[in-house]
Protein backbone atom coordinates (compact mmCIF):
# COMPACT_ATOMS: atom_id res chain seq x y z
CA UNK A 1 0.00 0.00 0.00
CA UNK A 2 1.08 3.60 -0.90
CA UNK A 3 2.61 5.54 2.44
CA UNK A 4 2.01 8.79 2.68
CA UNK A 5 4.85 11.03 4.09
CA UNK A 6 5.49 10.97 7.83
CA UNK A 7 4.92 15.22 7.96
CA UNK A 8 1.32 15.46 6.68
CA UNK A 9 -0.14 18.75 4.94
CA UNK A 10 -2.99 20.76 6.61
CA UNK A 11 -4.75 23.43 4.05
CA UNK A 12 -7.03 25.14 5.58
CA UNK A 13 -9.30 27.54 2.69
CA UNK A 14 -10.90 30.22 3.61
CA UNK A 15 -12.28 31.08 0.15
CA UNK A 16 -14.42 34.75 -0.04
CA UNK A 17 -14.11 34.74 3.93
CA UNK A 18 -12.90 36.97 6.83
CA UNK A 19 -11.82 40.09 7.82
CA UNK A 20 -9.46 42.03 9.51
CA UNK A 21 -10.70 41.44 12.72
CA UNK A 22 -11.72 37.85 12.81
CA UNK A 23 -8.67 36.70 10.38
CA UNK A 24 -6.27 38.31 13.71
CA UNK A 25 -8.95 36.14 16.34
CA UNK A 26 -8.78 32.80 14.22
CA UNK A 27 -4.44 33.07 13.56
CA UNK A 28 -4.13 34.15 17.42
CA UNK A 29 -6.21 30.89 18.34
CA UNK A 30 -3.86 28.82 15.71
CA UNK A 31 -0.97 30.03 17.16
CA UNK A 32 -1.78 29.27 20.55
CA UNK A 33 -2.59 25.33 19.37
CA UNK A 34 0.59 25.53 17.08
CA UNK A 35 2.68 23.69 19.79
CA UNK A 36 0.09 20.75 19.54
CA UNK A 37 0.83 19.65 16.10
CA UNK A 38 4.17 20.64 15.62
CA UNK A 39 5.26 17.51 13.35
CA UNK A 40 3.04 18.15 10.65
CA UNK A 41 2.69 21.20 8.06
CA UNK A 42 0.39 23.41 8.44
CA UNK A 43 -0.70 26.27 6.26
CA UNK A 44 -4.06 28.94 5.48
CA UNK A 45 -5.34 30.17 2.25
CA UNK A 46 -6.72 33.91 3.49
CA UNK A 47 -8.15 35.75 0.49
CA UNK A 48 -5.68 38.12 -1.86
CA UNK A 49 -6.67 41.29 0.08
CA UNK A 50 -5.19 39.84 3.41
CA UNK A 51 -2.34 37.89 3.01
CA UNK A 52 0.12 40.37 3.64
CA UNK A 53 -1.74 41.06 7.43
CA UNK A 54 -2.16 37.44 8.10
CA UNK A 55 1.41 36.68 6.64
CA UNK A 56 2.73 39.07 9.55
CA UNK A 57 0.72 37.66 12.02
CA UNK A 58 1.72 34.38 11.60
CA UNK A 59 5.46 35.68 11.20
CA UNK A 60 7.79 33.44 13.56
CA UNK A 61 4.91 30.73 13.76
CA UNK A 62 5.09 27.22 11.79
CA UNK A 63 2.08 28.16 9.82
CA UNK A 64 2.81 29.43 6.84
CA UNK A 65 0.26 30.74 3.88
CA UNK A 66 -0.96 29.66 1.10
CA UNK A 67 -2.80 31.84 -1.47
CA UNK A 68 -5.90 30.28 -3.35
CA UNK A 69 -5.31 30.98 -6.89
CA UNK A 70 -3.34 32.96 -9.45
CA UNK A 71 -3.07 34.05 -12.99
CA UNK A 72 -1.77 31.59 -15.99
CA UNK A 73 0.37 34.28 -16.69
CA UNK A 74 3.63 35.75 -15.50
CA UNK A 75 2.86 39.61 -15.69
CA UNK A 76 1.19 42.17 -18.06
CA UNK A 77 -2.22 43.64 -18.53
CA UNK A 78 -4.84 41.27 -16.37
CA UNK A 79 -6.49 43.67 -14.64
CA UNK A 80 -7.44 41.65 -11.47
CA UNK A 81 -5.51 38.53 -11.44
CA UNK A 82 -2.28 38.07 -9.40
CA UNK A 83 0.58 36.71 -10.41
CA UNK A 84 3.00 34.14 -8.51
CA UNK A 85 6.09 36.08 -7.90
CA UNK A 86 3.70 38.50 -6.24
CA UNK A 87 2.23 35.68 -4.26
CA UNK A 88 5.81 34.26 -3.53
CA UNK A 89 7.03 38.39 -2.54
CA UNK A 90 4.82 37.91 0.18
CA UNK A 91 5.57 34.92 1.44
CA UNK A 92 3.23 32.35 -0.27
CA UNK A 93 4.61 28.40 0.25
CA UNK A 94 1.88 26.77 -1.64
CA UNK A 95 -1.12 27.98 -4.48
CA UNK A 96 -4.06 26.23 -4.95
CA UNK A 97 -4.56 25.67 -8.58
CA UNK A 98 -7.90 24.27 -9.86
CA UNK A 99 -10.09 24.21 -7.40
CA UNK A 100 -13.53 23.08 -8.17
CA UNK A 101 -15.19 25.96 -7.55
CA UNK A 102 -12.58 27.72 -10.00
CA UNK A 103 -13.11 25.35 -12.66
CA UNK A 104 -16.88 25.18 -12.63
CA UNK A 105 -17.59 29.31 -12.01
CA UNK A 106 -14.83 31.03 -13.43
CA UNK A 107 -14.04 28.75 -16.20
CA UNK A 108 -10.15 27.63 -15.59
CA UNK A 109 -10.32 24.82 -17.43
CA UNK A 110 -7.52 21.96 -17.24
CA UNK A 111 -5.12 23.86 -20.21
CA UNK A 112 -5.63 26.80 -18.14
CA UNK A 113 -4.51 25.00 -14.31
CA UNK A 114 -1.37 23.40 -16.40
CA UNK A 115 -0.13 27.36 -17.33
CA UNK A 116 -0.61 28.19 -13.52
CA UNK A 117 0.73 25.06 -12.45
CA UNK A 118 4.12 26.50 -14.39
CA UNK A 119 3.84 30.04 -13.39
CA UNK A 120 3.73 28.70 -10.08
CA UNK A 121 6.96 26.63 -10.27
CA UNK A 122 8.70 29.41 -12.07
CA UNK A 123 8.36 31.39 -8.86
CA UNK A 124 9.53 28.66 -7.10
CA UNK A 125 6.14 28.18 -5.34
CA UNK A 126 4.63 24.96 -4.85
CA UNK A 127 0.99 24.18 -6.67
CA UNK A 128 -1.34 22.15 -4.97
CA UNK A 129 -3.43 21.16 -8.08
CA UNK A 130 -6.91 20.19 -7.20
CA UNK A 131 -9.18 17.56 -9.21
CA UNK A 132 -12.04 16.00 -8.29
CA UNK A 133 -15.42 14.61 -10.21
CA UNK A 134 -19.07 15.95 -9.76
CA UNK A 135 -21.96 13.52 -8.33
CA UNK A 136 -23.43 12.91 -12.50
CA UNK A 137 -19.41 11.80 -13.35
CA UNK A 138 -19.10 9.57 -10.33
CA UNK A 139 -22.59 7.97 -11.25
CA UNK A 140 -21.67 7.39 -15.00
CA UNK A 141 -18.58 5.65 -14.13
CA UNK A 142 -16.74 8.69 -15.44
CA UNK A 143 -14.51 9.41 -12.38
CA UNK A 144 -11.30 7.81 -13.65
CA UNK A 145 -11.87 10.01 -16.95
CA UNK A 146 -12.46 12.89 -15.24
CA UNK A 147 -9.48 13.05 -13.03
CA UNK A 148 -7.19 12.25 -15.77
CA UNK A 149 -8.50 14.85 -17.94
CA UNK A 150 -8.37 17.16 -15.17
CA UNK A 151 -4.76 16.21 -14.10
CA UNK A 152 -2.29 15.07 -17.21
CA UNK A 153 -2.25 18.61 -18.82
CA UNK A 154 -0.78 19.75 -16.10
CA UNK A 155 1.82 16.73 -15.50
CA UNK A 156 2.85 17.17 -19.48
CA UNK A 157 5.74 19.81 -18.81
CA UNK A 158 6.90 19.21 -15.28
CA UNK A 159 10.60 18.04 -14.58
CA UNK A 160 11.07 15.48 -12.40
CA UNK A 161 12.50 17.56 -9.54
CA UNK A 162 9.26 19.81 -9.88
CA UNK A 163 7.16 16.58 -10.59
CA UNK A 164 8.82 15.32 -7.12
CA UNK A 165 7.65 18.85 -5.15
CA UNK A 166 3.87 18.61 -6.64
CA UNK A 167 0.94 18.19 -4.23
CA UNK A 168 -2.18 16.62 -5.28
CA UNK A 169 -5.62 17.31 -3.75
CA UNK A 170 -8.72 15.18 -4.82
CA UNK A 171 -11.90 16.94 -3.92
CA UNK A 172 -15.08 15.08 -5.14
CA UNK A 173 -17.25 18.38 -5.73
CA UNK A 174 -20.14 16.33 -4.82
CA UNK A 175 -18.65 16.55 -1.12
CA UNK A 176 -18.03 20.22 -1.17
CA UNK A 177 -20.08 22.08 1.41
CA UNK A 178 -22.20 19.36 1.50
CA UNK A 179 -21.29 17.57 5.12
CA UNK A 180 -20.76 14.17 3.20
CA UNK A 181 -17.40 12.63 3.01
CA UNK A 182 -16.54 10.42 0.86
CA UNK A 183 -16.10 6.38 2.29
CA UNK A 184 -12.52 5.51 2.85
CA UNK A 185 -13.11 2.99 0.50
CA UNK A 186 -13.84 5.58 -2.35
CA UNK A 187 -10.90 8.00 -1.42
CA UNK A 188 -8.34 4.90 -1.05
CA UNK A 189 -9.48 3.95 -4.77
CA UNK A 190 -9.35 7.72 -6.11
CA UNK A 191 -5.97 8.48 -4.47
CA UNK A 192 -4.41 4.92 -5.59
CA UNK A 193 -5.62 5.74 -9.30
CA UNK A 194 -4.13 9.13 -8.99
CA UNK A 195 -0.30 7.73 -8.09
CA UNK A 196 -1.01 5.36 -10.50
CA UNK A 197 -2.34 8.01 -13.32
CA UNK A 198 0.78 10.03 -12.23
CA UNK A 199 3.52 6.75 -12.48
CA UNK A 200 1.95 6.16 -16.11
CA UNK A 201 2.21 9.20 -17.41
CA UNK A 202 5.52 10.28 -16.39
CA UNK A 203 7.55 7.61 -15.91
CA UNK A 204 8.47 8.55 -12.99
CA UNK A 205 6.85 5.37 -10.70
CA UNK A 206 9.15 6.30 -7.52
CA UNK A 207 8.12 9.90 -7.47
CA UNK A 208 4.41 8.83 -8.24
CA UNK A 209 4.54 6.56 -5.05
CA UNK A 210 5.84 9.11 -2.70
CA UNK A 211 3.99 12.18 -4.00
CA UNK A 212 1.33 14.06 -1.50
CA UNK A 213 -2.35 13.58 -1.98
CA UNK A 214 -4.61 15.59 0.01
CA UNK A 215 -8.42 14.65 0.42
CA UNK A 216 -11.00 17.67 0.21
CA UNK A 217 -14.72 17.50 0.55
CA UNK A 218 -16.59 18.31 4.00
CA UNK A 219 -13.28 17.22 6.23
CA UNK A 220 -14.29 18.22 10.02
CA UNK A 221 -13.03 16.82 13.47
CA UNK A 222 -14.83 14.26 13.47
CA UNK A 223 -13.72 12.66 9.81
CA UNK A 224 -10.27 13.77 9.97
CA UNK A 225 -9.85 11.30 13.13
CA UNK A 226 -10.26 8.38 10.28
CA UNK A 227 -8.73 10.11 7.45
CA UNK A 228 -5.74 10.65 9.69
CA UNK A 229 -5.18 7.31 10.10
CA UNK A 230 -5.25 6.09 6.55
CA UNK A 231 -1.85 5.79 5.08
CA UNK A 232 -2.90 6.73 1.31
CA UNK A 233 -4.09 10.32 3.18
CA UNK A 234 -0.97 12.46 2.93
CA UNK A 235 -3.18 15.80 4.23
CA UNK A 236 -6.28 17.56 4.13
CA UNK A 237 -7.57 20.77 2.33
CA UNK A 238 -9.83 21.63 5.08
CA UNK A 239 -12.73 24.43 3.73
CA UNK A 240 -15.31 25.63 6.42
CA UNK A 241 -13.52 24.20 9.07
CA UNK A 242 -10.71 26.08 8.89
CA UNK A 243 -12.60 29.28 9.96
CA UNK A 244 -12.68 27.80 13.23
CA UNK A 245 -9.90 27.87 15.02
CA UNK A 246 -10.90 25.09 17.43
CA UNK A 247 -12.07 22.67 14.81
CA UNK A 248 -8.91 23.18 12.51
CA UNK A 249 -6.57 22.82 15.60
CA UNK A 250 -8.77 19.75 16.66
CA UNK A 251 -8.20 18.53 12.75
CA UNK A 252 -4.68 19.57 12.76
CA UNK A 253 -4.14 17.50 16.10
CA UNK A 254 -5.86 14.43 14.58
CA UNK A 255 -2.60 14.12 11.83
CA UNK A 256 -0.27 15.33 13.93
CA UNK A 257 -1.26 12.06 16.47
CA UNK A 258 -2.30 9.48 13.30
CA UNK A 259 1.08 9.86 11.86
């Protein structure tokens, strides 16, 4: 069975949440559990407009930030898009790039997530590209198709030293928001395709076997307990959650113990 890395990944998104003051009350209550799940890795995804505040705040902390999206290209005239070496000026680790709802309601389609995926490597960030099916795929039989689809564009012009600092995040959209996980049974399947889909592909069956895959979809306390313990889960990309600063610690905790 594929073994996850010992120092598991914690994403916690905020998407179009927050403000000034509650972003400062939720990072003070992080810090103060930081100590509590020191082994693992542990980032946030604030929106664009405070990353730079909550960057400071978590200054000297082991919680580091991640931004949630950013343009395909490197600079020019796209007026409202961001692009990564602004997101790595300011600290950025990690960048989401095609998340479900970016894919469905702003139309980054899988072409589009392989460009970021490169901008994001250029500025030596590290993309966490996200794929996942909708409930209609899943029922078809279409998940395998859809993942690939969603993923191999963005696999076609990686190195192997960038292939080997990739992170993977399944998120079956028909999860999202909803309060249902998906059974370990279905995520073990998904994230064993994925290595395989990535070993395939590339060539590259060592890398494949070793590479991060986060689960996404509804993760709270009480599921991360299980999903902590399964050894194909390299993470989480925690969404509503993660505005709470108990229930993220409590989900953070639940990793840092399971590994």
């Amino acid at each position: 069975m594929t073994q996850a890395p010992l120092n598991a990944l914690v994403v916690g998104n905020w998407k179009m949440n927050g403000s000034l003051a509650t972003n400062a009350t939720l990072l003070e209550g992080l810090r103060a559990e930081a100590t509590s799940f020191a082994n693992i890795t542990v980032s946030v995804c604030p929106p664009f407009p405070y990353l730079a505040h909550s960057a400071s705040l978590l200054a000297g902390s082991a919680i580091s930030c991640t931004a949630q999206n950013l343009c395909h290209e490197a600079a020019g005239a796209y007026t409202g898009e961001v692009a990564a070496s602004m997101l790595a000026e300011l600290g950025c680790r990690y960048v989401l790039a095609g998340h479900s709802e970016r894919r469905a309601m702003f139309g980054d389609s899988s072409e589009r997530v392989a460009a970021k995926t490169r901008m994001a490597f250029n500025a030596a960030l590290i993309p966490i590209v996200c794929v996942g099916e909708t409930l209609a795929q899943r029922e078809a039989g279409q998940t395998e198709a859809t993942l690939s689809a969603q993923l191999l564009p963005s696999l076609a012009s990686l190195s192997p030293a960038e292939l080997d600092k990739l992170v993977l995040a399944y998120e079956p959209v028909w999860a999202i928001g909803t309060g249902h996980v998906a059974s370990a049974e279905q995520i073990s399947s998904v994230l064993h395709y994925l290595r395989a889909l990535v070993a395939s592909s590339t060539g590259q069956a060592d890398i494949a076997q070793r590479m991060p895959v986060l689960y996404g979809g509804s993760v709270n306390p009480a599921s991360a307990q299980w999903l902590a313990k399964m050894p194909e889960v390299s993470g989480v990309l925690v969404g509503g959650a993660s505005l709470n600063a108990r229930d993220f610690s409590e989900i953070c905790r639940s990793f840092a113990q399971g590994r």
